[in-house]
Structures are given as structure tokens and as C-alpha cells.
N, C-alpha and C. Protein backbone atom coordinates (compact mmCIF):
# COMPACT_ATOMS: atom_id res chain seq x y z
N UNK A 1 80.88 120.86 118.02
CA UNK A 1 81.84 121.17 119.06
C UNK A 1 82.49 122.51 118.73
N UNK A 2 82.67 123.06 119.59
CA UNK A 2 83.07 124.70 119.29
C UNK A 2 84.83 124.56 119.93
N UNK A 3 85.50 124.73 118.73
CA UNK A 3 86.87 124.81 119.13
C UNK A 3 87.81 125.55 119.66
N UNK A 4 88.63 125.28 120.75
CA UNK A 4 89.85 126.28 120.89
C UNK A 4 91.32 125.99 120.33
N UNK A 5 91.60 125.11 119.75
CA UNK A 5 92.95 125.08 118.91
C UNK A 5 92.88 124.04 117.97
N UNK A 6 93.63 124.13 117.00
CA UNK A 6 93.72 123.06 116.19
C UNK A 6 95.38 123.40 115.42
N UNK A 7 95.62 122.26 115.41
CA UNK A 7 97.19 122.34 115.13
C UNK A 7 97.22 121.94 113.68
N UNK A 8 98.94 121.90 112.95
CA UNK A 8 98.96 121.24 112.03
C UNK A 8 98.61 120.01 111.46
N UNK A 9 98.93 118.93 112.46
CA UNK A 9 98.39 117.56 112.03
C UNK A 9 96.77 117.44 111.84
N UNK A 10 96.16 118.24 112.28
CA UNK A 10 94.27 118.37 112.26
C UNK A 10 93.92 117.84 113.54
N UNK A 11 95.03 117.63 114.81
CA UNK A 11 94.56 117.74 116.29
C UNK A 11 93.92 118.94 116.86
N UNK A 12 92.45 118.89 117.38
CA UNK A 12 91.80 119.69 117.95
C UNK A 12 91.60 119.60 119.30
N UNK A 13 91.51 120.56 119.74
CA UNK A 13 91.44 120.36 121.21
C UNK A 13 89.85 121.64 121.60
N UNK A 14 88.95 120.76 122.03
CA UNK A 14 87.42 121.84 122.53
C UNK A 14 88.21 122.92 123.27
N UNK A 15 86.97 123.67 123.41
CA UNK A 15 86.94 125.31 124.25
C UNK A 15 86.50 124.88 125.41
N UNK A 16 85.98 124.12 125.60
CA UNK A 16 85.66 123.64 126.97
C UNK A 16 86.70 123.07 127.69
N UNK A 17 87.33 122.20 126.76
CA UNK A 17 88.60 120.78 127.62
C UNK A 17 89.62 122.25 127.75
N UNK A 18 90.06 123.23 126.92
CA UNK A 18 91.06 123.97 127.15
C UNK A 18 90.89 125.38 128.07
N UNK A 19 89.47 125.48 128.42
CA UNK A 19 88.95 126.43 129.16
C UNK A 19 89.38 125.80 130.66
N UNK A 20 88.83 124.19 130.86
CA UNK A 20 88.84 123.64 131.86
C UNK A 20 90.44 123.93 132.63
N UNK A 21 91.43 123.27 131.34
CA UNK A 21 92.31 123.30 131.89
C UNK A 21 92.93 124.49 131.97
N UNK A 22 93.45 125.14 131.38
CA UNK A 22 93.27 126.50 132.08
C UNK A 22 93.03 127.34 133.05
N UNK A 23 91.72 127.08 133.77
CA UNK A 23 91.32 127.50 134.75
C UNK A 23 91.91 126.76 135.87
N UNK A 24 92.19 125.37 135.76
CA UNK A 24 92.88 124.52 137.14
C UNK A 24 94.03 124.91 137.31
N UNK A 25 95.27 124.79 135.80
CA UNK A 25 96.35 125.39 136.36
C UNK A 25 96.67 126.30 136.51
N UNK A 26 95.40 127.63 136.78
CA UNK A 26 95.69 128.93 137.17
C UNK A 26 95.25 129.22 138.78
N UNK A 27 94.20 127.98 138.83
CA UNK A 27 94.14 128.05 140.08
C UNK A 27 94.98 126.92 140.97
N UNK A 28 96.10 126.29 140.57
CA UNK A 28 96.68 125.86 140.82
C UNK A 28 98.42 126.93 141.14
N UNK A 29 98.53 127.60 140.21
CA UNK A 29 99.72 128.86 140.40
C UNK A 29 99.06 130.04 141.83
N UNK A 30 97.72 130.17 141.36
CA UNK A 30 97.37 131.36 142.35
C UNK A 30 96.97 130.71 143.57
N UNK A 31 96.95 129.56 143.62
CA UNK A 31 96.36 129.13 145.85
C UNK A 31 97.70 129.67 146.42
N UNK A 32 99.07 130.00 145.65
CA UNK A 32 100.38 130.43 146.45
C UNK A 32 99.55 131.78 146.96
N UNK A 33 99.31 132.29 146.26
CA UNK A 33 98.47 133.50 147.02
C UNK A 33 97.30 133.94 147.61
N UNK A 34 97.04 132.82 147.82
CA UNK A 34 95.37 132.47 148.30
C UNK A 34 94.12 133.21 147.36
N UNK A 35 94.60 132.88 146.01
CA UNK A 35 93.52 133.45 144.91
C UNK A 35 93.01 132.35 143.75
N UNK A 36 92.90 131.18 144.36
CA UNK A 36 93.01 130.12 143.71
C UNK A 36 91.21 130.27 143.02
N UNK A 37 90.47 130.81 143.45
CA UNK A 37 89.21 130.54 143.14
C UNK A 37 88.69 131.50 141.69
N UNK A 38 89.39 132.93 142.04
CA UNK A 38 89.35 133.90 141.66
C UNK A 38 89.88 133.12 140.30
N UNK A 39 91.14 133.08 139.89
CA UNK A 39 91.93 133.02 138.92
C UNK A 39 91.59 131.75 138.22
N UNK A 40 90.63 130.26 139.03
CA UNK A 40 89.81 129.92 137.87
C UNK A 40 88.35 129.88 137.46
N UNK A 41 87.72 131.35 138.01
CA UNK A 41 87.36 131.58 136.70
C UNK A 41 87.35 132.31 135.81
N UNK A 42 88.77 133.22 136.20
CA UNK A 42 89.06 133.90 134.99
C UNK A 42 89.81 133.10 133.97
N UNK A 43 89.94 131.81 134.64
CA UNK A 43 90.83 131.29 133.18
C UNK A 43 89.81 130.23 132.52
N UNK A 44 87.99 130.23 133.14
CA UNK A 44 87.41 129.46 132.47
C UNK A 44 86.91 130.72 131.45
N UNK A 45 87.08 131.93 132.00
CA UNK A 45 86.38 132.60 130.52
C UNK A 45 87.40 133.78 129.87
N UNK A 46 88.69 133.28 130.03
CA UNK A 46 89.72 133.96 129.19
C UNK A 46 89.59 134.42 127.50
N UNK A 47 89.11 133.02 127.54
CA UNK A 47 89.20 132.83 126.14
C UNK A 47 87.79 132.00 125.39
N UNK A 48 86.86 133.19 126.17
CA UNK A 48 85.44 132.86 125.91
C UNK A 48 85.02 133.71 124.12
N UNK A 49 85.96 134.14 123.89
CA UNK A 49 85.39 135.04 122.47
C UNK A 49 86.20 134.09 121.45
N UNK A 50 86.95 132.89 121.77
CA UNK A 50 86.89 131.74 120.42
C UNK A 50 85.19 130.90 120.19
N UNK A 51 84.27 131.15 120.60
CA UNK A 51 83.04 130.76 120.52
C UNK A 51 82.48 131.55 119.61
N UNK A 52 83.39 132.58 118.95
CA UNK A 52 82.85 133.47 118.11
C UNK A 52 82.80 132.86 116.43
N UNK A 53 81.85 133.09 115.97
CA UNK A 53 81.54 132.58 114.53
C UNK A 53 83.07 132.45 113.44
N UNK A 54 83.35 133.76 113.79
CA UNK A 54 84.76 134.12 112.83
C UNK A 54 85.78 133.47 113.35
N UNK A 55 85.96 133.35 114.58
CA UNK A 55 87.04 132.82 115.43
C UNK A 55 87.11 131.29 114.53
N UNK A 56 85.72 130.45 114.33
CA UNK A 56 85.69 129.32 114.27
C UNK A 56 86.18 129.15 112.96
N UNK A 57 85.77 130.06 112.02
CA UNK A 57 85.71 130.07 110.56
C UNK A 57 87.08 129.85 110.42
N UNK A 58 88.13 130.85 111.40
CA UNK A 58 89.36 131.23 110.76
C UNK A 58 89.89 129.59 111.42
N UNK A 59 89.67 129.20 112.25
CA UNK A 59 90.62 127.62 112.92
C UNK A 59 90.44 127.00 111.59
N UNK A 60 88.45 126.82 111.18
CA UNK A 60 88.55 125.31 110.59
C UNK A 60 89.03 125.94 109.14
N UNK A 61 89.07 126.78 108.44
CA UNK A 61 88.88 126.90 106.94
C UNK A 61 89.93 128.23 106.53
N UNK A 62 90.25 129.23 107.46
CA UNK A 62 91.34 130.50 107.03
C UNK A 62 92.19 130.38 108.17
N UNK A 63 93.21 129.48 108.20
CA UNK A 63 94.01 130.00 109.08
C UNK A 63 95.35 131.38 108.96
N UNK A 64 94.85 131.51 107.79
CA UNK A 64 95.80 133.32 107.92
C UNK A 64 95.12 134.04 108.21
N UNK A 65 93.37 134.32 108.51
CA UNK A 65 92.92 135.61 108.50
C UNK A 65 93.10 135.82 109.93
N UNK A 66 93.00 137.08 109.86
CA UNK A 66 92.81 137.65 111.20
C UNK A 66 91.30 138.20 112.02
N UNK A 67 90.96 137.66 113.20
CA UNK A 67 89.98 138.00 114.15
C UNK A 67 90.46 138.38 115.51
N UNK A 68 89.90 139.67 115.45
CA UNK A 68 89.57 140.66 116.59
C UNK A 68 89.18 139.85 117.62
């Protein structure tokens, strides 16, 4: 499973479940402006570069380093 957060207690939450949601409640803020479609799918691939090797490294095993 390729992750997008993981907290202190060792709760993870996928890149997918947080991509998903993301994208609904952005297209849920933007139908006020009739851009509801647009804005999810920029919020399904906002945060498409945590799929990145280092990204993953630093969640499960360095959480001080830093990735670009």
C-alpha cells in the first residue's frame, strides 16, 4: 500500500483513501462556482508525488528527513 500520512500512534491513512477524499471535498467547496469537476481532479492528483520512493522511506522509517 503506498501511503499518504501516518501519524504518531502508527495510524495510516492510503494515497488513494486521502487522494479520494480530497478530491470530493474540493469538489464539494468548488460546485459554489460551478468548478466542481475541475477541482476534483486536481485534488485526486495534488499529492500524487507521495508515491515517490523517498516520500515513502521518510513516512515509514525517517520522519525528520526532508523530501522535495
Amino acid at each position: 500500500m503506498i501511503l499518504a500520512h501516518k501519524d504518531n500512534n502508527g495510524n495510516v491513512q492510503s494515497l488513494q483513501d486521502h487522494s479520494f477524499n480530497v478530491a470530493t471535498k474540493a469538489r464539494e467547496d468548488a460546485n459554489v462556482i460551478d468548478q466542481g469537476d475541475i477541482l476534483f481532479l486536481l485534488g485526486l492528483y495534488h499529492d500524487l508525488g507521495k508515491a515517490n520512493q523517498e516520500f515513502q522511506d521518510k513516512l515509514l522509517l525517517h520522519p525528520n528527513k526532508h523530501v522535495d
